[in-house]
Protein backbone atom coordinates (compact mmCIF):
# COMPACT_ATOMS: atom_id res chain seq x y z
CA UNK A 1 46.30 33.07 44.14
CA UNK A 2 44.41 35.58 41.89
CA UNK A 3 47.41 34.87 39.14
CA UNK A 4 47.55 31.65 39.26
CA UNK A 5 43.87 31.65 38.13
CA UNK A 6 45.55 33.13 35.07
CA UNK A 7 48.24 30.21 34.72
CA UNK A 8 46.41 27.95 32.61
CA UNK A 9 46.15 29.94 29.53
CA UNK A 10 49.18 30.86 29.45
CA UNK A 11 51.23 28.96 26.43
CA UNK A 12 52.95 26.13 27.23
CA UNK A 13 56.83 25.87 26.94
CA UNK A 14 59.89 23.36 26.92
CA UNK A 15 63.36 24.32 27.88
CA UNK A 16 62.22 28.06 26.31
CA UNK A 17 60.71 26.38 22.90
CA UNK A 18 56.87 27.21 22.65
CA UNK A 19 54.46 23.79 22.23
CA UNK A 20 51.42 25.62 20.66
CA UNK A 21 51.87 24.00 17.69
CA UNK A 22 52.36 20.55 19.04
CA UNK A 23 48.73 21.47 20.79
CA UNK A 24 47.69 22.48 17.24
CA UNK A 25 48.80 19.11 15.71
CA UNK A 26 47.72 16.28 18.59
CA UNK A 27 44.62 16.57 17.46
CA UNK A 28 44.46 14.95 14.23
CA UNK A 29 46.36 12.12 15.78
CA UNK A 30 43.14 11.06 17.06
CA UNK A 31 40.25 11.11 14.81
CA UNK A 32 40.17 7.76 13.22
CA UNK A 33 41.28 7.29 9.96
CA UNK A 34 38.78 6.01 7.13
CA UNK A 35 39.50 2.38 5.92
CA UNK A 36 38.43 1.19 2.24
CA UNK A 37 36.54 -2.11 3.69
CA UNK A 38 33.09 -2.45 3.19
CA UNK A 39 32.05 -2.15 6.88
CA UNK A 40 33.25 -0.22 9.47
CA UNK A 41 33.27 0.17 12.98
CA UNK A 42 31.02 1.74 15.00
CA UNK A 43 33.39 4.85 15.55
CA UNK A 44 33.97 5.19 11.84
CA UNK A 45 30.46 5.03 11.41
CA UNK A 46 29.35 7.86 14.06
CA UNK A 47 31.72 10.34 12.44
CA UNK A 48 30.70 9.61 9.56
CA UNK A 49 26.97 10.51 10.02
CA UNK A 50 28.00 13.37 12.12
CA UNK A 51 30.02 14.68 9.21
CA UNK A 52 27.37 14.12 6.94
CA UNK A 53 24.38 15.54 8.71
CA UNK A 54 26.57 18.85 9.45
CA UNK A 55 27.69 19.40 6.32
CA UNK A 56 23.97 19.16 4.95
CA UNK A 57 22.73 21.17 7.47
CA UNK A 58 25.53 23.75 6.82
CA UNK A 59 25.10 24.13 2.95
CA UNK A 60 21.13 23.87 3.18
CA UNK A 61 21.08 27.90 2.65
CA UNK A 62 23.84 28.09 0.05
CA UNK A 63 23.64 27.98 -3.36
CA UNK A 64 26.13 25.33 -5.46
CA UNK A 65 28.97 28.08 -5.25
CA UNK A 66 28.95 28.05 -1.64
CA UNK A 67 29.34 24.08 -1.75
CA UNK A 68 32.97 24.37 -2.62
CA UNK A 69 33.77 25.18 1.16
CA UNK A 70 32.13 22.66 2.59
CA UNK A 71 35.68 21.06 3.28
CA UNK A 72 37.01 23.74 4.57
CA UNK A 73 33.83 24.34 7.24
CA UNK A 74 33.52 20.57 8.17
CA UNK A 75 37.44 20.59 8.36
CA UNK A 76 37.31 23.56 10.63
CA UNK A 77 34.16 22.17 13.02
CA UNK A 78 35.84 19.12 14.18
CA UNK A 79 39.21 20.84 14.65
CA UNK A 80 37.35 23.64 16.93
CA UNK A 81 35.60 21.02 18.63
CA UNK A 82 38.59 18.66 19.07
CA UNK A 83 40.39 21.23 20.84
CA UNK A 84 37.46 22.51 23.00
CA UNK A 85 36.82 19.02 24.54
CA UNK A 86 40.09 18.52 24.57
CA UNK A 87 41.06 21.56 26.91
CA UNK A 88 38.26 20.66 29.64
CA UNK A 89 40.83 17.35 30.21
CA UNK A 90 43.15 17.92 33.28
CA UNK A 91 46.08 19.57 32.97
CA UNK A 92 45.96 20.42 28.94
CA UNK A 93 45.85 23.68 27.07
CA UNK A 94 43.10 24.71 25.01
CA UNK A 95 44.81 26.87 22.16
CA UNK A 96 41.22 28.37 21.22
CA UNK A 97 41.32 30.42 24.75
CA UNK A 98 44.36 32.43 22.83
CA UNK A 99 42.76 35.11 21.00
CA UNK A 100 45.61 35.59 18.62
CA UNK A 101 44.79 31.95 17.76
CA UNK A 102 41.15 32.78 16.81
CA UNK A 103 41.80 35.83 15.02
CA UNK A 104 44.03 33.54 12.71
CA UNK A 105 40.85 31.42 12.12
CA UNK A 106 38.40 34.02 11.79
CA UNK A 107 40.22 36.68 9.72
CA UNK A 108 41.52 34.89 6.67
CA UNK A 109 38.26 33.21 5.81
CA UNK A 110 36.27 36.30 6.46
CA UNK A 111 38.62 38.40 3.96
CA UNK A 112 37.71 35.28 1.69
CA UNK A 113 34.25 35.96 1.61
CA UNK A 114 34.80 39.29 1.62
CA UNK A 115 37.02 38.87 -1.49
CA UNK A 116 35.05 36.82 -3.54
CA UNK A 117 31.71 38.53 -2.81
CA UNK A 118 33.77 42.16 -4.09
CA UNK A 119 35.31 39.48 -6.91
CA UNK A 120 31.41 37.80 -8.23
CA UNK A 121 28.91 40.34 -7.76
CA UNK A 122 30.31 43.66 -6.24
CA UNK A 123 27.10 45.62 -6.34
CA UNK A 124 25.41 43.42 -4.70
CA UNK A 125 28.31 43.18 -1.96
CA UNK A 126 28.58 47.06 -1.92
CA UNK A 127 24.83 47.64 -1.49
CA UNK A 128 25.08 46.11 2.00
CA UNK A 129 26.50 48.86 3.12
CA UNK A 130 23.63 51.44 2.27
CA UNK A 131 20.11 49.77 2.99
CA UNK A 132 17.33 50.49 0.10
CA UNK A 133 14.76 53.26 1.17
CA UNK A 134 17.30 54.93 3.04
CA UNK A 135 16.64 58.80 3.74
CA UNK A 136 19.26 60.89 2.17
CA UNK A 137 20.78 62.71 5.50
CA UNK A 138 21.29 59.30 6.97
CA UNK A 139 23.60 58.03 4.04
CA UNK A 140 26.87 59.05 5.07
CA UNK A 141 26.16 57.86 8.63
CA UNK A 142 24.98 54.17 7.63
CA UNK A 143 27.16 53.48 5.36
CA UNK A 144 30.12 54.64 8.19
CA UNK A 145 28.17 52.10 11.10
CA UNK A 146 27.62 49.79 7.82
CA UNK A 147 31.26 50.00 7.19
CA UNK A 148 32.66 49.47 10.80
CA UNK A 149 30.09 46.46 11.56
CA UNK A 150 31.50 44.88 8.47
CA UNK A 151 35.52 44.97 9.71
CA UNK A 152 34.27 44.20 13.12
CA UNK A 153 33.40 40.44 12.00
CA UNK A 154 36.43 38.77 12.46
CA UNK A 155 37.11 40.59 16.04
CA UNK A 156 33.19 39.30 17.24
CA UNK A 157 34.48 36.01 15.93
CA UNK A 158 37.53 35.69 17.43
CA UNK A 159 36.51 37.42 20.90
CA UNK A 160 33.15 35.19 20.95
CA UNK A 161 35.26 32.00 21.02
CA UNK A 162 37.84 33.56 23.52
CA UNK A 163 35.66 34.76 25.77
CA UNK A 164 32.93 31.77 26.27
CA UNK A 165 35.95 29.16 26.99
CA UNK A 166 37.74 31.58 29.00
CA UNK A 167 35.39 32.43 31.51
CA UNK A 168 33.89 28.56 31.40
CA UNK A 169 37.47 27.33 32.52
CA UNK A 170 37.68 30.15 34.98
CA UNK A 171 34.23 29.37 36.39
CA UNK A 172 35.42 25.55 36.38
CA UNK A 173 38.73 26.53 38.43
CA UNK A 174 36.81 28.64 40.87
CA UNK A 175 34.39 25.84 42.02
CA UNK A 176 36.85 23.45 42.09
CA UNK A 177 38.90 25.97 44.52
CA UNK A 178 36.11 26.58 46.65
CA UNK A 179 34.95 22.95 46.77
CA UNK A 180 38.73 21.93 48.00
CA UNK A 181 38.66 24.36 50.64
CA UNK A 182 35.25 24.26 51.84
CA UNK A 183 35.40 20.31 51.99
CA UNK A 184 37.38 20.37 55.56
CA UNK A 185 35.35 23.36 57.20
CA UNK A 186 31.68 22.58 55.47
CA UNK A 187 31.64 18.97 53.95
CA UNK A 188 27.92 19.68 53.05
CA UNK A 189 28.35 23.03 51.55
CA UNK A 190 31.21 21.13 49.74
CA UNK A 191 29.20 18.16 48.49
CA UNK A 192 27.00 20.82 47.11
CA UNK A 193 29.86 22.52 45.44
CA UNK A 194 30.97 20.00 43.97
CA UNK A 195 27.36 18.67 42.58
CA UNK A 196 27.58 22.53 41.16
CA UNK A 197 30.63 21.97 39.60
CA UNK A 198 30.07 18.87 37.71
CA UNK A 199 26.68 20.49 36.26
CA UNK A 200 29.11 23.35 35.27
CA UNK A 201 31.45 20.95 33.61
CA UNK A 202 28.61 19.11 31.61
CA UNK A 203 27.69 22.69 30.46
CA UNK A 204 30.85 23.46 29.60
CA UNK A 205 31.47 20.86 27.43
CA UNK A 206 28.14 21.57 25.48
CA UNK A 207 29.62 24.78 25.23
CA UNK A 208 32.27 23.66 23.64
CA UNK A 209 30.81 22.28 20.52
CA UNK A 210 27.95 24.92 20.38
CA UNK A 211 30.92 27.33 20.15
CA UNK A 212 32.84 25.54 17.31
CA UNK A 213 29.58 25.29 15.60
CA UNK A 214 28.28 29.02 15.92
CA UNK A 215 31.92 30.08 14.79
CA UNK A 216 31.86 28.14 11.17
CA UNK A 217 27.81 28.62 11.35
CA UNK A 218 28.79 32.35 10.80
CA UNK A 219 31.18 32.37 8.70
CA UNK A 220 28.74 30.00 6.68
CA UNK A 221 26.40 33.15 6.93
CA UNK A 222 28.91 35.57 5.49
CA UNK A 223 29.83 32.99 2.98
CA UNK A 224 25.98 33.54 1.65
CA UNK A 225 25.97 36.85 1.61
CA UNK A 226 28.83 37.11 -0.91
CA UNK A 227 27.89 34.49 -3.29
């Protein structure tokens, strides 16, 4: 019983042939595609606005430079969202509970910003590392912490996402065990149950997009330090 807790984020396979990236690709099968008519549905229309107002409120603290990811970030949101929402369906895989998967998100684009703020202004991106007014025995041990905080990004990025939709699905299977089991022996401890687990599943899926949205909300933030 405990490993079978443990089953569902396991990667899926057919006749031995891994499906992550068919779980990658679904996705984009359904966001609606944009038509060149004047008016548009009322679908079209939604993601449109939502696409509009996150990309403003994304770029508000970035200067023009910054503007050229905007693409990339609104790109990235839906995707991360997509499969969040996607994963709290019954039985489906959410490929963002695989931390190899986020670490392939978060690590490339941090080394971008990384890259370009070493590229544009490298004093500027080297004097985060040693904070002004700082006494002179502490140097060599800030710059160190300074040092390790900054290549310890992409893991906080990467575990953040893993961790918040692990333990929400685990949390979501847990209830859902108890409720099934309770609902012969206790029917009203099970009613309650399951009133418990359908607040936890409404929580879970605001989790969902607050977690796609604080992952590209900080890389927006190390995007502005770096340009």
């Amino acid at each position: 019983m405990t490993l079978s807790f443990f089953d569902q984020f396991m990667s899926p396979t057919l006749m031995g042939v891994p499906l992550m990236a068919l779980a990658l690709v679904l996705p984009w099968i359904l966001f609606p595609t944009p038509t060149q008519r004047w008016l548009n549905n009322r679908l079209l229309t939604l993601q449109g606005w939502f696409i509009t107002r996150f990309t403003q409120q994304l770029l508000m603290p970035l200067n023009v430079g910054g503007h050229k990811w905007a693409l990339i970030f609104t790109s990235l949101m839906i995707f991360l969202i997509t499969l969040n929402m996607l994963g709290l369906l019954p039985y489906t895989f959410t490929p963002t509970t695989q931390l190899s998967l986020n670490m392939a998100f978060a690590l490339p684009l941090w080394l971008a910003t990384v890259i370009i703020g070493m590229r544009n202004q490298p004093t500027h991106a080297l004097g985060h590392l040693l904070p002004e007014g700082t006494p002179m025995p502490l140097i060599p041990v800030l710059i160190i912490i300074e040092t390790i905080s900054l290549f310890i990004r992409p893991l906080a990025l990467g575990v953040r996402l893993t961790a918040n939709l692990t333990a929400g699905h685990l949390l979501i299977q847990l209830i859902a065990t108890a409720a099934f089991v309770l609902l012969p022996l206790m029917p009203a401890v099970a009613l309650l149950t399951g009133s418990v687990l359908l607040l936890l599943t409404l929580l879970e899926v605001a989790v969902a997009m607050i977690q796609a949205y604080v992952f590209v909300l900080l890389l927006s933030l190390y995007l502005q330090e770096n340009v």
